[in-house]
PDB file of N, CA and C in Angstrom:
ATOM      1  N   UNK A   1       7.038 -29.675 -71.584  1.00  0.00           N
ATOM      2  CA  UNK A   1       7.785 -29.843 -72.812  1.00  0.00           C
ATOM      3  C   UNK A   1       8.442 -28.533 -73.237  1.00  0.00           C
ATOM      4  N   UNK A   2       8.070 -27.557 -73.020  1.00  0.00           N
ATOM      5  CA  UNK A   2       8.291 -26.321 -73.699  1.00  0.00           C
ATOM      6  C   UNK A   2       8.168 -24.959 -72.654  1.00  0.00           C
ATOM      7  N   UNK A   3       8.835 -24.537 -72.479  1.00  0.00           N
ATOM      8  CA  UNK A   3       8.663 -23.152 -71.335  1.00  0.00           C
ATOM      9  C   UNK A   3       6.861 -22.204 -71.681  1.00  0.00           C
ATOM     10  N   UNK A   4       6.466 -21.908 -71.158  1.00  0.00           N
ATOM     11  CA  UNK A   4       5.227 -21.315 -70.773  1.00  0.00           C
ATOM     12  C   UNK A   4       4.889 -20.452 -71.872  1.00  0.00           C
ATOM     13  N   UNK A   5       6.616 -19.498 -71.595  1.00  0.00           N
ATOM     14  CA  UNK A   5       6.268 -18.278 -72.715  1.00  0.00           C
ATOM     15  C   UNK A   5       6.058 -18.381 -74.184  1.00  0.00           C
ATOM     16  N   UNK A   6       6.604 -19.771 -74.562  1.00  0.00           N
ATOM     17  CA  UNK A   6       6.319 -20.391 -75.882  1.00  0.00           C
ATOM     18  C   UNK A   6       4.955 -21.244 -76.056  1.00  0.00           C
ATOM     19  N   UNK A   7       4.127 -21.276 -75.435  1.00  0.00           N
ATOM     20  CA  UNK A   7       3.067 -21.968 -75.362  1.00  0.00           C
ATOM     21  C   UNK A   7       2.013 -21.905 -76.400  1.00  0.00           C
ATOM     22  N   UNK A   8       2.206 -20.277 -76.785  1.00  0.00           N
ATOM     23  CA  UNK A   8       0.706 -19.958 -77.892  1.00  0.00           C
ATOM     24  C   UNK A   8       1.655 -20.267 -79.474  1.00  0.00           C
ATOM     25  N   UNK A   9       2.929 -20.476 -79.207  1.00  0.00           N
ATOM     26  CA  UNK A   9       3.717 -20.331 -80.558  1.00  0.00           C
ATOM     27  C   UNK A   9       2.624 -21.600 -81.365  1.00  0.00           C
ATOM     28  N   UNK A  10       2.808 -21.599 -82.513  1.00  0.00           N
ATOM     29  CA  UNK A  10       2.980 -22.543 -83.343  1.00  0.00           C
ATOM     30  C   UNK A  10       4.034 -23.873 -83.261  1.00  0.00           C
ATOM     31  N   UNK A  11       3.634 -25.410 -83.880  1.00  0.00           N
ATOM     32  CA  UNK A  11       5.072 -25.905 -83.172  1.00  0.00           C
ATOM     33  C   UNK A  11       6.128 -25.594 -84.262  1.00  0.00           C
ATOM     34  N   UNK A  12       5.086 -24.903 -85.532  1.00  0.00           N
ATOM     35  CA  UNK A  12       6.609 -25.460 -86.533  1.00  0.00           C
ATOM     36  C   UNK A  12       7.435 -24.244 -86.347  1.00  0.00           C
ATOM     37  N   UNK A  13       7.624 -23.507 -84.840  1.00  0.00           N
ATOM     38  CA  UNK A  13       7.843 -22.721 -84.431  1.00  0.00           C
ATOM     39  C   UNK A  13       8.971 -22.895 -83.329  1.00  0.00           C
ATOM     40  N   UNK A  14       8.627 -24.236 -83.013  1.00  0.00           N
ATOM     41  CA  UNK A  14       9.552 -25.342 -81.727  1.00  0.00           C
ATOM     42  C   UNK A  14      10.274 -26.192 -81.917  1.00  0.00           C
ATOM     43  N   UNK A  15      11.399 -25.833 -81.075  1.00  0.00           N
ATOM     44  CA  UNK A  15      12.394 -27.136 -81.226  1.00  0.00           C
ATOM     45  C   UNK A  15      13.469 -26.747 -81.768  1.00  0.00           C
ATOM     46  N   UNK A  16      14.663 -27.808 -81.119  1.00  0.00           N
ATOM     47  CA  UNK A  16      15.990 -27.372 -82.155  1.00  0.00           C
ATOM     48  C   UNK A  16      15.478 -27.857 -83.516  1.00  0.00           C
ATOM     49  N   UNK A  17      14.474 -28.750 -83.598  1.00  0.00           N
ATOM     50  CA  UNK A  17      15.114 -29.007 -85.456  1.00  0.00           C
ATOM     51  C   UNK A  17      14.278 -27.875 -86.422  1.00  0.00           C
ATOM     52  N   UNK A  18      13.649 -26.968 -85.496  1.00  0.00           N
ATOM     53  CA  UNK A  18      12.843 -25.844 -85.842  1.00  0.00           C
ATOM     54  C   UNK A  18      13.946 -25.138 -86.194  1.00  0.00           C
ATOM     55  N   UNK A  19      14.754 -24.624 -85.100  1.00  0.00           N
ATOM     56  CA  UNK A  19      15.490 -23.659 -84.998  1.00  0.00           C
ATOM     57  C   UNK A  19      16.479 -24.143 -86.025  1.00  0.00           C
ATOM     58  N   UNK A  20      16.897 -25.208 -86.402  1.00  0.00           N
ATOM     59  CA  UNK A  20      18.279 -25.566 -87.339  1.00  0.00           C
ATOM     60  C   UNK A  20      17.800 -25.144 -88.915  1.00  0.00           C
ATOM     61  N   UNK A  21      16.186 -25.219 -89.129  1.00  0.00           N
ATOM     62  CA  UNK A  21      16.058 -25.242 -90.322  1.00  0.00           C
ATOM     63  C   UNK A  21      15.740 -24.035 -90.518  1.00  0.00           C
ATOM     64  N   UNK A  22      15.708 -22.999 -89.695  1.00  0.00           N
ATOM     65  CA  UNK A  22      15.498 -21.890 -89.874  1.00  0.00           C
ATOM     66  C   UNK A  22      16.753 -20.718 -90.056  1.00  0.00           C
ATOM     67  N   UNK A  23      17.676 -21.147 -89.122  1.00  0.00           N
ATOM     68  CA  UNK A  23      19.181 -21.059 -88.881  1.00  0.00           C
ATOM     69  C   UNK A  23      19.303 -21.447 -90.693  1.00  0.00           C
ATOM     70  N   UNK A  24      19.201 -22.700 -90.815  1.00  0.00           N
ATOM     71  CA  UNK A  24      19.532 -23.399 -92.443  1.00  0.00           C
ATOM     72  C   UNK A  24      19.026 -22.148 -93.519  1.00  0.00           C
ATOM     73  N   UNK A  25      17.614 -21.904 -93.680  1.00  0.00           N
ATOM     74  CA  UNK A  25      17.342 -21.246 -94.474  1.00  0.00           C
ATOM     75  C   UNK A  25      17.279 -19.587 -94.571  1.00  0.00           C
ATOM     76  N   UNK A  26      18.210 -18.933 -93.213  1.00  0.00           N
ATOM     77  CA  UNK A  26      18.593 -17.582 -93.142  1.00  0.00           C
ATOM     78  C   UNK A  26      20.222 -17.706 -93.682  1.00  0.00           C
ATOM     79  N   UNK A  27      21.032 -18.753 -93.518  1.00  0.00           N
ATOM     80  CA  UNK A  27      22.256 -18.557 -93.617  1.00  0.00           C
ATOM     81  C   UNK A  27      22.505 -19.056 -95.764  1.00  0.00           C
ATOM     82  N   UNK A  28      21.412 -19.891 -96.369  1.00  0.00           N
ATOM     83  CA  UNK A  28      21.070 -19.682 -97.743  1.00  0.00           C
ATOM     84  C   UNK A  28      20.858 -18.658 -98.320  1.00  0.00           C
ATOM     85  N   UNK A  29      19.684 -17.825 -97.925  1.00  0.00           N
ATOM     86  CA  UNK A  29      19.465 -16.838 -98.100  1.00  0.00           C
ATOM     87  C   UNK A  29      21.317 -15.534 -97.956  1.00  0.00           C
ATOM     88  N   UNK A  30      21.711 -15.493 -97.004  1.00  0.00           N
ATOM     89  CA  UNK A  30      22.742 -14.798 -97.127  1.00  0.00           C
ATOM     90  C   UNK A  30      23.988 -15.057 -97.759  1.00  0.00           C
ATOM     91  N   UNK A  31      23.790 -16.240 -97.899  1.00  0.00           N
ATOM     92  CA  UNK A  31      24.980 -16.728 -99.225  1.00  0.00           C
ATOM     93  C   UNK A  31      24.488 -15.918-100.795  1.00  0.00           C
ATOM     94  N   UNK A  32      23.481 -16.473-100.944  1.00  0.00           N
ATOM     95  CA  UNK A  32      22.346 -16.838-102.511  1.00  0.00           C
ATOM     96  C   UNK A  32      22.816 -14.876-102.199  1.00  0.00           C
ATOM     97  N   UNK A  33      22.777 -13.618-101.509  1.00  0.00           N
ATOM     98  CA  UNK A  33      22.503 -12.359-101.570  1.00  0.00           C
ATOM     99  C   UNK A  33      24.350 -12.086-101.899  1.00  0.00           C
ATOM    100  N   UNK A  34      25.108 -12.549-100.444  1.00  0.00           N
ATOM    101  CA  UNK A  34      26.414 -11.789-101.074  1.00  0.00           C
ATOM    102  C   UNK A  34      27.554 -13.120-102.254  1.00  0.00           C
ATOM    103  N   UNK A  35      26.812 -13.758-102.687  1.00  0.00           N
ATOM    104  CA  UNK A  35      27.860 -14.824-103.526  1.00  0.00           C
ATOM    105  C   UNK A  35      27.683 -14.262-105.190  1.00  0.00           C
ATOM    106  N   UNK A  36      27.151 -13.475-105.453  1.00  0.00           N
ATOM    107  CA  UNK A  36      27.573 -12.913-106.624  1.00  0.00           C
ATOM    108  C   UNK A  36      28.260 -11.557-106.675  1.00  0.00           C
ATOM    109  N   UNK A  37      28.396 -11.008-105.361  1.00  0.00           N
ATOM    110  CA  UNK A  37      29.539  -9.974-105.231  1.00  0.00           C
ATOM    111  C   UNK A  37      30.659 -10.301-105.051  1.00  0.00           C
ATOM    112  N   UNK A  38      31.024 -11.324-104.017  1.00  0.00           N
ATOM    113  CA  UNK A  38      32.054 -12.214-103.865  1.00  0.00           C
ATOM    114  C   UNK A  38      32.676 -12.436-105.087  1.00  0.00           C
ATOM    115  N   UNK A  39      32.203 -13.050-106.016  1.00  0.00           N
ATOM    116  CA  UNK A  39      32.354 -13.671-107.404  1.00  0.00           C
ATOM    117  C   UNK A  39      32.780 -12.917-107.756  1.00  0.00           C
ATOM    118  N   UNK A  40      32.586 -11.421-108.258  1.00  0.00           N
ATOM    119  CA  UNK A  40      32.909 -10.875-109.385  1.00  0.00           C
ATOM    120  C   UNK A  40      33.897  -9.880-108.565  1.00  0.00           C
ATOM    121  N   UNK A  41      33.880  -9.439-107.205  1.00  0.00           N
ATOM    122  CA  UNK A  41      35.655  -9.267-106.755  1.00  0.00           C
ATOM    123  C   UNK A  41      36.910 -10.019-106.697  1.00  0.00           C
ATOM    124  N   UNK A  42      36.678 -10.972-106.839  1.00  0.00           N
ATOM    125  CA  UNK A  42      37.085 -12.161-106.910  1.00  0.00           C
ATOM    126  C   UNK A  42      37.758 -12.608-108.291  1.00  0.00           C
ATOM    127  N   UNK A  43      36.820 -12.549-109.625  1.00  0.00           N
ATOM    128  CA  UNK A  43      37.318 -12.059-111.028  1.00  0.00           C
ATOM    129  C   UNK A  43      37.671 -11.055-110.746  1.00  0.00           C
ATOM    130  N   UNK A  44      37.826  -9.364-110.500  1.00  0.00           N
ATOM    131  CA  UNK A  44      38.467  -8.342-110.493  1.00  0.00           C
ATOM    132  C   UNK A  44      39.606  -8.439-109.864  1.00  0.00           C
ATOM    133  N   UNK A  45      39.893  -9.066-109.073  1.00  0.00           N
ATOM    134  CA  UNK A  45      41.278  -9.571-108.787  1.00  0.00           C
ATOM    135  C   UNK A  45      42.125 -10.853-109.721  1.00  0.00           C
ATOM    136  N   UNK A  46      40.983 -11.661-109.992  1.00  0.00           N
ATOM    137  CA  UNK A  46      41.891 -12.045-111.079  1.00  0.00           C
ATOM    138  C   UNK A  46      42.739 -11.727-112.249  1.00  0.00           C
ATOM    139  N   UNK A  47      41.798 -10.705-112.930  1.00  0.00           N
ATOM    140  CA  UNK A  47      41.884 -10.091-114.181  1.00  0.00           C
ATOM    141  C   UNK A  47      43.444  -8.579-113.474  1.00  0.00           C
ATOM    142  N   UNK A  48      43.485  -8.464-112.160  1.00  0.00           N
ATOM    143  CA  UNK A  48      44.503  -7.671-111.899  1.00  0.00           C
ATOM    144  C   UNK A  48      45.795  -8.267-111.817  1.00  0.00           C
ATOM    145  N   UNK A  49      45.799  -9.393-111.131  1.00  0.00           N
ATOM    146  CA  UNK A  49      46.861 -10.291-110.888  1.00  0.00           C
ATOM    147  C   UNK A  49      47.338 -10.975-112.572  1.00  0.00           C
ATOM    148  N   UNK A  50      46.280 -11.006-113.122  1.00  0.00           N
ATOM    149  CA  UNK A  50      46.720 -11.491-114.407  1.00  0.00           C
ATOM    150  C   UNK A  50      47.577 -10.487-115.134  1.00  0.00           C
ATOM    151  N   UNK A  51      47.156  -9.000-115.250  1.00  0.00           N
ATOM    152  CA  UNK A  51      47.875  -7.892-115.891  1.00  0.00           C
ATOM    153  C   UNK A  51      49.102  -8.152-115.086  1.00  0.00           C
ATOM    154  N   UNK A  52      49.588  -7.641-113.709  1.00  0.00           N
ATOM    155  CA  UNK A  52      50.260  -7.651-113.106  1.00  0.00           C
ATOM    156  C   UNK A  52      51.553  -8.751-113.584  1.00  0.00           C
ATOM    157  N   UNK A  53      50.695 -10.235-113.516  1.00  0.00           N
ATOM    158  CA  UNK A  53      51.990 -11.220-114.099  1.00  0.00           C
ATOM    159  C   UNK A  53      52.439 -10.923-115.172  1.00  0.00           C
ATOM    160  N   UNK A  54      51.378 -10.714-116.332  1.00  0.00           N
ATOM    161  CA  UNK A  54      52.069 -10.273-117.638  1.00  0.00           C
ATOM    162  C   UNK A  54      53.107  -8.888-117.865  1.00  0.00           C
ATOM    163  N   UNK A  55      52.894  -8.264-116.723  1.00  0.00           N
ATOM    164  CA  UNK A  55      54.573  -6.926-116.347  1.00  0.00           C
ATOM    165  C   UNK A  55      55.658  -7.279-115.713  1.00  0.00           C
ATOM    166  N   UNK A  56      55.525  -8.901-115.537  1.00  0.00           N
ATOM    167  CA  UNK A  56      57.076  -9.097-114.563  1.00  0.00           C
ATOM    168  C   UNK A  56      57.712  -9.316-115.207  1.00  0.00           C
ATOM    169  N   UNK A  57      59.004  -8.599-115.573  1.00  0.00           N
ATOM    170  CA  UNK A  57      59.951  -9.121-116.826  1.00  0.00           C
ATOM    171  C   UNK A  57      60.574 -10.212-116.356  1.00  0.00           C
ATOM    172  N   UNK A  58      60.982 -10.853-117.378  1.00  0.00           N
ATOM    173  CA  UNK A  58      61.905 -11.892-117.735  1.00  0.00           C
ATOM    174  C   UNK A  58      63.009 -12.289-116.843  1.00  0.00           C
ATOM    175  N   UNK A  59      62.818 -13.500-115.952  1.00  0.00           N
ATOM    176  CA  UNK A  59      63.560 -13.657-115.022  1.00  0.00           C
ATOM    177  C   UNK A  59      65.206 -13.557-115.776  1.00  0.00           C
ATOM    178  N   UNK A  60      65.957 -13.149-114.879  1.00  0.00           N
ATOM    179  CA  UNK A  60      67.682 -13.311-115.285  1.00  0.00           C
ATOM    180  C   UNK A  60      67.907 -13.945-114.173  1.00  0.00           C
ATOM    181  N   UNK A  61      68.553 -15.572-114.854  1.00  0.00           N
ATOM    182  CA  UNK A  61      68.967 -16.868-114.472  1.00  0.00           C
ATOM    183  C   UNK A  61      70.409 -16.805-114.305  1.00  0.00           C
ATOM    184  N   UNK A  62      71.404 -16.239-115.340  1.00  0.00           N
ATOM    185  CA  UNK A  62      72.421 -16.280-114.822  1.00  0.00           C
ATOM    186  C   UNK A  62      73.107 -15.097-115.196  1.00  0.00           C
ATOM    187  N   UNK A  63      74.523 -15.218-114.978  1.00  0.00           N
ATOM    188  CA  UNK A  63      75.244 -13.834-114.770  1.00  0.00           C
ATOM    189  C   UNK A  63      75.519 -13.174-116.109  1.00  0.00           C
ATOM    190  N   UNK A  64      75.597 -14.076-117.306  1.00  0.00           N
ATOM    191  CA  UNK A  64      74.905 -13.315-118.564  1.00  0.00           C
ATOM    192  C   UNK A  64      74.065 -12.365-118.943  1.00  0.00           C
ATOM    193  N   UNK A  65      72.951 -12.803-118.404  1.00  0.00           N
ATOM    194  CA  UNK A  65      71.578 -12.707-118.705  1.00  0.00           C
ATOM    195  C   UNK A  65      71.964 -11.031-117.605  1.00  0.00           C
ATOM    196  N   UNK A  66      72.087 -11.142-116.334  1.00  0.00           N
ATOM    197  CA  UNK A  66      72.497  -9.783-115.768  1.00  0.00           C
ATOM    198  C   UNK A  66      72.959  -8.988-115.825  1.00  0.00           C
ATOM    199  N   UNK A  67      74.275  -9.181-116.910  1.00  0.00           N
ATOM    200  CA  UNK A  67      75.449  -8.382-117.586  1.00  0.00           C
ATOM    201  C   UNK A  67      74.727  -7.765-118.738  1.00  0.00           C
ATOM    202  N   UNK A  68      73.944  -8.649-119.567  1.00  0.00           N
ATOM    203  CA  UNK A  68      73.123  -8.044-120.485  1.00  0.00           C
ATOM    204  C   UNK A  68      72.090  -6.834-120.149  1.00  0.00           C
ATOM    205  N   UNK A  69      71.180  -7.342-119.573  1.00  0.00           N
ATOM    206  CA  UNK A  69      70.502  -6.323-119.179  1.00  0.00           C
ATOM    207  C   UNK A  69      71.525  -5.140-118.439  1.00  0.00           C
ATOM    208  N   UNK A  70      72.841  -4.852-117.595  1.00  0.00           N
ATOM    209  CA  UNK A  70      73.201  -3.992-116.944  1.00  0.00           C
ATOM    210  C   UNK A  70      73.878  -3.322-118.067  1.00  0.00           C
ATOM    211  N   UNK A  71      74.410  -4.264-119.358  1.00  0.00           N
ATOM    212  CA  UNK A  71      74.882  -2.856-120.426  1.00  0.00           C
ATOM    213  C   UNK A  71      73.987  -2.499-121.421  1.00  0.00           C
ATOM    214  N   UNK A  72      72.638  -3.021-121.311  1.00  0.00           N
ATOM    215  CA  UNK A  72      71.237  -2.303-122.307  1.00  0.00           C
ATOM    216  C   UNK A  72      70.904  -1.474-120.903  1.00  0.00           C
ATOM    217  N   UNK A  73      71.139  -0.970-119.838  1.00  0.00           N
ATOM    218  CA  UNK A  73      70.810   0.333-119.361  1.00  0.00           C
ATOM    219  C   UNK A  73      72.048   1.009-119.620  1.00  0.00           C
ATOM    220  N   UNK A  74      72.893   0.695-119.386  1.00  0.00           N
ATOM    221  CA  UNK A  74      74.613   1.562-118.864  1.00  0.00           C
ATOM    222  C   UNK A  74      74.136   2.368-120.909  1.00  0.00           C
ATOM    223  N   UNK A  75      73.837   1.278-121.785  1.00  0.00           N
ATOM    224  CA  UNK A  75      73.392   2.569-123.378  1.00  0.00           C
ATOM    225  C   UNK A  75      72.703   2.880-123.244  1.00  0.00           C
ATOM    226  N   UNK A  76      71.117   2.490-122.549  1.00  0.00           N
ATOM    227  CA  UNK A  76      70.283   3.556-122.665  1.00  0.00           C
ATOM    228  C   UNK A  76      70.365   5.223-122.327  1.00  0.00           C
ATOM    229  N   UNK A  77      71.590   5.301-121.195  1.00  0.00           N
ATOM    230  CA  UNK A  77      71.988   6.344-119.929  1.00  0.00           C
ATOM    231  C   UNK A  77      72.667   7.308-120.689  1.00  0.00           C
ATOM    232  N   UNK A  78      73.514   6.443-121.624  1.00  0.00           N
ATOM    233  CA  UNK A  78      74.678   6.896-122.689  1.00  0.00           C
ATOM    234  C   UNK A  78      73.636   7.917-123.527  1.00  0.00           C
ATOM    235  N   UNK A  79      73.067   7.130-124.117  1.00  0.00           N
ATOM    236  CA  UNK A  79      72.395   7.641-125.641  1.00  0.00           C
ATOM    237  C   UNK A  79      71.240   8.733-124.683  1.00  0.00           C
ATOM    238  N   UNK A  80      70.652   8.868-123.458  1.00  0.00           N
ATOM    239  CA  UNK A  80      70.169   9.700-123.056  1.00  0.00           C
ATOM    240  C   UNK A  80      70.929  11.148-122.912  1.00  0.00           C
ATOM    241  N   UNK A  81      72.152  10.684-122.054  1.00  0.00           N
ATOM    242  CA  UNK A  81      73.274  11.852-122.072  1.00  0.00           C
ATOM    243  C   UNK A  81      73.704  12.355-123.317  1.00  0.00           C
ATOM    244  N   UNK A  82      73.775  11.890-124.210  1.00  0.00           N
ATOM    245  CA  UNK A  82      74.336  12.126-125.446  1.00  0.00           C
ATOM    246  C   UNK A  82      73.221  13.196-125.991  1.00  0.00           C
ATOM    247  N   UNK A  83      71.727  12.420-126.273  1.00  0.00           N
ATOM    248  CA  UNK A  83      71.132  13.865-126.579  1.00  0.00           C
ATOM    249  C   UNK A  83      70.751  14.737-125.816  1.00  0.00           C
ATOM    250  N   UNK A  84      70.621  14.704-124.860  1.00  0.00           N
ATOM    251  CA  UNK A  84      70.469  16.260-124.062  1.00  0.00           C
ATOM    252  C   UNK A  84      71.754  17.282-124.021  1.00  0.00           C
ATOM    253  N   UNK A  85      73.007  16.370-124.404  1.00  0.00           N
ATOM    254  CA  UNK A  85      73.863  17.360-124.725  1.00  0.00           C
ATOM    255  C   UNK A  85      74.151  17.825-125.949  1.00  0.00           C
ATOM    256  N   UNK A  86      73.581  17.186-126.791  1.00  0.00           N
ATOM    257  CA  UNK A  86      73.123  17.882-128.367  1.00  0.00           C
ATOM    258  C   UNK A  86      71.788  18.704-128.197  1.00  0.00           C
ATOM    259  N   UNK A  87      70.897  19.290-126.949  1.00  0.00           N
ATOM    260  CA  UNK A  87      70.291  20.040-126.703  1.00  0.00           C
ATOM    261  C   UNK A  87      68.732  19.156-127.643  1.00  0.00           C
ATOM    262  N   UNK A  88      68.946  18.136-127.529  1.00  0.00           N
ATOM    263  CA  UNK A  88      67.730  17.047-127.772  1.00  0.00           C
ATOM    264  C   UNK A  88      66.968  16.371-126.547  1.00  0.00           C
ATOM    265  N   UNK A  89      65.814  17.231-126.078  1.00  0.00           N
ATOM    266  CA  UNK A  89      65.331  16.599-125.081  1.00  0.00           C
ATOM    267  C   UNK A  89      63.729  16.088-125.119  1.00  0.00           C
ATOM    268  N   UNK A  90      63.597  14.824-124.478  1.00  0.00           N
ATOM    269  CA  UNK A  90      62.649  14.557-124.608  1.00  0.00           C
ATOM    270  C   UNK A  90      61.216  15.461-123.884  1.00  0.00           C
ATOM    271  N   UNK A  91      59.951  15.047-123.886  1.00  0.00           N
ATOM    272  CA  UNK A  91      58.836  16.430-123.604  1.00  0.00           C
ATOM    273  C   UNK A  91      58.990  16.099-121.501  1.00  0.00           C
ATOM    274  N   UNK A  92      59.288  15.363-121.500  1.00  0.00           N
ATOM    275  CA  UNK A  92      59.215  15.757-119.923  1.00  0.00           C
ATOM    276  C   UNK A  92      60.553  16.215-119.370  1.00  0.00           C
ATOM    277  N   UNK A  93      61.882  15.810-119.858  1.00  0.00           N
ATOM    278  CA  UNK A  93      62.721  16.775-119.775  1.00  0.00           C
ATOM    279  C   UNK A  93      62.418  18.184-119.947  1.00  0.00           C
ATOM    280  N   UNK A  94      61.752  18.629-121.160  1.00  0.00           N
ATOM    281  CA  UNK A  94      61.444  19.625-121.271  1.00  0.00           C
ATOM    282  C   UNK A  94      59.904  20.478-120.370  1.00  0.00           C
ATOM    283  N   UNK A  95      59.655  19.722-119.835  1.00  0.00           N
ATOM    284  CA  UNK A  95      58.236  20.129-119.019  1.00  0.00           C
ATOM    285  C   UNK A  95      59.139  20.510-117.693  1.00  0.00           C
ATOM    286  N   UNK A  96      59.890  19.380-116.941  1.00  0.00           N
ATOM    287  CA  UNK A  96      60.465  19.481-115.539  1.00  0.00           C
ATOM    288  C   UNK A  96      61.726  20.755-116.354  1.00  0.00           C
ATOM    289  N   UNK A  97      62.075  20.784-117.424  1.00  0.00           N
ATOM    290  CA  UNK A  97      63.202  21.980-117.719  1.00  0.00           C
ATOM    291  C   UNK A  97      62.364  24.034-117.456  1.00  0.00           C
ATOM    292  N   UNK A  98      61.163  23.515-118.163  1.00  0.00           N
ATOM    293  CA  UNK A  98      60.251  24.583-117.634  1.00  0.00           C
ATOM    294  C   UNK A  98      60.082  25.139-116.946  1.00  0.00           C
ATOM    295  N   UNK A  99      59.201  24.148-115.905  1.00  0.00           N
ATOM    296  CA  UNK A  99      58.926  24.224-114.148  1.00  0.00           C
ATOM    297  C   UNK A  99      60.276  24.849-113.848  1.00  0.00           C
ATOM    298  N   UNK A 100      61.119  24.309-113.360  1.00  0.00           N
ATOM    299  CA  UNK A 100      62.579  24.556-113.086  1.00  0.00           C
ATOM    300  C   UNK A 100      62.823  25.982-112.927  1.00  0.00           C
ATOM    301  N   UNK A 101      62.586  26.177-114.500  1.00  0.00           N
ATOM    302  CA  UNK A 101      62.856  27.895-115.129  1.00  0.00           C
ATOM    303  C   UNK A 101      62.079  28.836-114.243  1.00  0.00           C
ATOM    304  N   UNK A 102      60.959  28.253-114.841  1.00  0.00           N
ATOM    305  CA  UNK A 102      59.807  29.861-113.994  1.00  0.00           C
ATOM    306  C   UNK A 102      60.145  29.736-112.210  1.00  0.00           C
ATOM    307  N   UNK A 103      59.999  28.477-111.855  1.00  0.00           N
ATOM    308  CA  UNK A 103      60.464  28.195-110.405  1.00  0.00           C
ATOM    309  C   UNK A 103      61.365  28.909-109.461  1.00  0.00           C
ATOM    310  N   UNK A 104      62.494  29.306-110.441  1.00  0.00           N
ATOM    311  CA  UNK A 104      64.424  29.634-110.295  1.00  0.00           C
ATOM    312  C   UNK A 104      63.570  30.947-110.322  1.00  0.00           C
ATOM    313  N   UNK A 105      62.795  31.320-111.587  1.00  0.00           N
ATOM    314  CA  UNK A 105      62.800  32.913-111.957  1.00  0.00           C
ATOM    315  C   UNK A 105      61.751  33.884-111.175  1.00  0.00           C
ATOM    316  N   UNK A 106      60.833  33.052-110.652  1.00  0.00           N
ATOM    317  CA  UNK A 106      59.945  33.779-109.735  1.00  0.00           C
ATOM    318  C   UNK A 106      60.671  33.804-108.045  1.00  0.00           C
ATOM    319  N   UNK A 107      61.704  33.064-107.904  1.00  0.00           N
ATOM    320  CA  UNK A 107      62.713  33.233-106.779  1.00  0.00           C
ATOM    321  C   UNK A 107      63.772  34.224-106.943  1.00  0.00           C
ATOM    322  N   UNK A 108      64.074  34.357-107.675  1.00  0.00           N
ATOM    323  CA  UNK A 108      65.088  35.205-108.116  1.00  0.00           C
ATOM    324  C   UNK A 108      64.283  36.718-108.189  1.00  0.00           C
ATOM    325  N   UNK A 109      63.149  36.790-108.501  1.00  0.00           N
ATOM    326  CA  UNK A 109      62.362  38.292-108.891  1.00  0.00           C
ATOM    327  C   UNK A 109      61.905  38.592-107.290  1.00  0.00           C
ATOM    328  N   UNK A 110      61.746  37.675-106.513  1.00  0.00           N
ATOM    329  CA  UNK A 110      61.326  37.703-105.112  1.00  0.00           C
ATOM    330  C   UNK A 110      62.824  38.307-104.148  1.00  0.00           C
ATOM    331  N   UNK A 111      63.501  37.678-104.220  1.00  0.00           N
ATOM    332  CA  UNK A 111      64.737  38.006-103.996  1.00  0.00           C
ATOM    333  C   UNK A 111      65.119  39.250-104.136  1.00  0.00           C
ATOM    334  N   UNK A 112      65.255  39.844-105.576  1.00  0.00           N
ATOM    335  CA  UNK A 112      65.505  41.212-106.246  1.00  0.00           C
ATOM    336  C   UNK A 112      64.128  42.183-105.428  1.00  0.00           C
ATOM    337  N   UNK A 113      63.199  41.858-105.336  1.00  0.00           N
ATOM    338  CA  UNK A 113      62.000  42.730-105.230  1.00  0.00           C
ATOM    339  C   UNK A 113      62.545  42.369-103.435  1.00  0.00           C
ATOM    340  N   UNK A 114      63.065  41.903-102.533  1.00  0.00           N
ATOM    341  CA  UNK A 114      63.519  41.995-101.299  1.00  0.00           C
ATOM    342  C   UNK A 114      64.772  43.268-101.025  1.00  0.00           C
ATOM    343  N   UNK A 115      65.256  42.810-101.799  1.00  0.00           N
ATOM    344  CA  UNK A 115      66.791  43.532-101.802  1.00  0.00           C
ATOM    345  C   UNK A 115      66.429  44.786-102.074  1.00  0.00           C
ATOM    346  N   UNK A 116      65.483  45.374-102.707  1.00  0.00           N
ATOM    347  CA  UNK A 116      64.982  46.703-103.187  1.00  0.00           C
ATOM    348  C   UNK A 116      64.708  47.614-101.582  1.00  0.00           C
ATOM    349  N   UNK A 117      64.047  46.576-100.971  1.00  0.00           N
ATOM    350  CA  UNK A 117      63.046  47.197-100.140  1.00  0.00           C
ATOM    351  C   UNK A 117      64.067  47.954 -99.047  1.00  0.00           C
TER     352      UNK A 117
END
C-alpha cells in the first residue's frame, strides 16, 4: 500500500487526501498571514489614485473651452512680465535671481584671480 520508507509514519500522515489537507491548511495559513498587508497596500493605493483623480483638471471638450484656457495663460505670462518689469518679483524669482548673482560673481572673481596670475 505504501512505500517501506513511510511505514512507521502515522496514517493521518498518508495519502493524497492527507497531503491535500495539509497542502489546504499551509496555503490558509499563508493567506490569513499576508491578506492584511495586501489590504492595506491596496487602500494606499486607493487613497493615491483618489488624490491623483481629484488633480486632473477639467476636461476641455471643445475649441472654446481651449481658447479659454490658452488666453487665461497668454494673461497670466502678461501680468508675470509686467511685474518683473516693474522690478516686482515673486520669492523664487528672487531666490533663482540670487543663485544666479553669486554664481556669475564667484566666476567672474575666478576669472579676474586667473588673469592676475
Amino acid at each position: 500500500k505504501h512505500h517501506e520508507a513511510f511505514q512507521y509514519l502515522p496514517d493521518e500522515f498518508k495519502g493524497i487526501d492527507q497531503l491535500v489537507k495539509k497542502l489546504a491548511i499551509i496555503q490558509q495559513d499563508r493567506i490569513r498571514s499576508t491578506l492584511p498587508q495586501v489590504i492595506e497596500e491596496l487602500r494606499k493605493q486607493i487613497r493615491e489614485k483618489t488624490l491623483e483623480l481629484r488633480n486632473i483638471p477639467i476636461p476641455m471638450t471643445t475649441e472654446q473651452d481651449c481658447w479659454m484656457k490658452f488666453q487665461s495663460m497668454i494673461n497670466a505670462f502678461r501680468e508675470s512680465i509686467r511685474t518683473k518689469v516693474n522690478g516686482d518679483y515673486d520669492i523664487s524669482t528672487r531666490i533663482n535671481m540670487i543663485t544666479f548673482n553669486n554664481h556669475t560673481s564667484s566666476k567672474i572673481l575666478d576669472s579676474i584671480m586667473l588673469s592676475s596670475l
